[in-house]
Protein backbone atom coordinates (compact mmCIF):
# COMPACT_ATOMS: atom_id res chain seq x y z
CA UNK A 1 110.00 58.50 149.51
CA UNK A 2 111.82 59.20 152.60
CA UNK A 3 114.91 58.45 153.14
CA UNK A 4 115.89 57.29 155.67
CA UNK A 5 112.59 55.47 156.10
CA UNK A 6 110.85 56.03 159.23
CA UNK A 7 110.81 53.22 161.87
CA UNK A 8 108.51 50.33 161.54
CA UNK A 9 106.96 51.32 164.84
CA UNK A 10 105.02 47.76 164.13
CA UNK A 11 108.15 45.53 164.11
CA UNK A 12 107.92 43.92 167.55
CA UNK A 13 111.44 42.51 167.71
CA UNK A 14 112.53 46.53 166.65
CA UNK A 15 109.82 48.13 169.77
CA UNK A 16 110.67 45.16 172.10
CA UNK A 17 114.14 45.93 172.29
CA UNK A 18 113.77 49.66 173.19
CA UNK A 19 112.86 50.97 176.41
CA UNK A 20 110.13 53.88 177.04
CA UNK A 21 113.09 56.41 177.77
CA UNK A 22 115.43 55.51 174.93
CA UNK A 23 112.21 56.37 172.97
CA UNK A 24 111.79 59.98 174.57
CA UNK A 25 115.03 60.27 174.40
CA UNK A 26 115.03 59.84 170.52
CA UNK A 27 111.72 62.22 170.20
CA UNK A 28 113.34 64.83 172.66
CA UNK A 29 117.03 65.43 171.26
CA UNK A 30 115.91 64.21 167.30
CA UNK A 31 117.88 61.68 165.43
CA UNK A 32 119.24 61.93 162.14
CA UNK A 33 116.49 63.68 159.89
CA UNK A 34 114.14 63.30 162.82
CA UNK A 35 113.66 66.98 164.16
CA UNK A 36 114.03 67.37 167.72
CA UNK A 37 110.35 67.40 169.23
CA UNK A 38 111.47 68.81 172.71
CA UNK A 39 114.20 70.65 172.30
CA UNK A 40 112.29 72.77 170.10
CA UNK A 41 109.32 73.43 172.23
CA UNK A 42 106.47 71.46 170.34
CA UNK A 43 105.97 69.16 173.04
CA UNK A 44 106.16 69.09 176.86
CA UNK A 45 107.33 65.94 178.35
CA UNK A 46 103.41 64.72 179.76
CA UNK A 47 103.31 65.01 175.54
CA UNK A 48 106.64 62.79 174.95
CA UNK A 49 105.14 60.14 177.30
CA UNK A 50 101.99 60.02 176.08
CA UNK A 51 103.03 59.41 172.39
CA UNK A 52 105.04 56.61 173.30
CA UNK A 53 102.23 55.11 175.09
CA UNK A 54 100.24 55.71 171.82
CA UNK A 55 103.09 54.41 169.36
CA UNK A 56 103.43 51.26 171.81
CA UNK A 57 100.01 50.15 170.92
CA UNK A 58 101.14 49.93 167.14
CA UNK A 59 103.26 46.62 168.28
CA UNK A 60 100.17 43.72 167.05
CA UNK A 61 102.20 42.10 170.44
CA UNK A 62 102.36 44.44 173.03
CA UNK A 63 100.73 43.45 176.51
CA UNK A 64 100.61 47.51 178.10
């Protein structure tokens, strides 16, 4: 029911095409609806990095 829908974090050609700090900088500053996770405080940046590493392993081909 969201709109816009979130990102397909499983869409390889989508996560292969985006680097690790095009992702933080996404979760840091916010995008669109997307609330801005650092700027506000609710995560560091050791926090940042390690949810990319976690989203990462969503992609069925990701190597890590």
């Amino acid at each position: 029911a969201l709109n816009p829908k979130p990102r397909d974090w499983t869409d390889h050609a989508y996560m292969g095409s985006r680097t690790d700090d095009q992702l933080y900088e996404v979760i840091f500053n916010g995008k669109g609806s997307m609330p801005a996770w650092g700027k506000s405080g609710q995560l560091n940046e050791t926090q940042i990095r390690s949810a990319i590493m976690k989203v990462r392993t969503f992609d069925p081909a990701y190597k890590g």
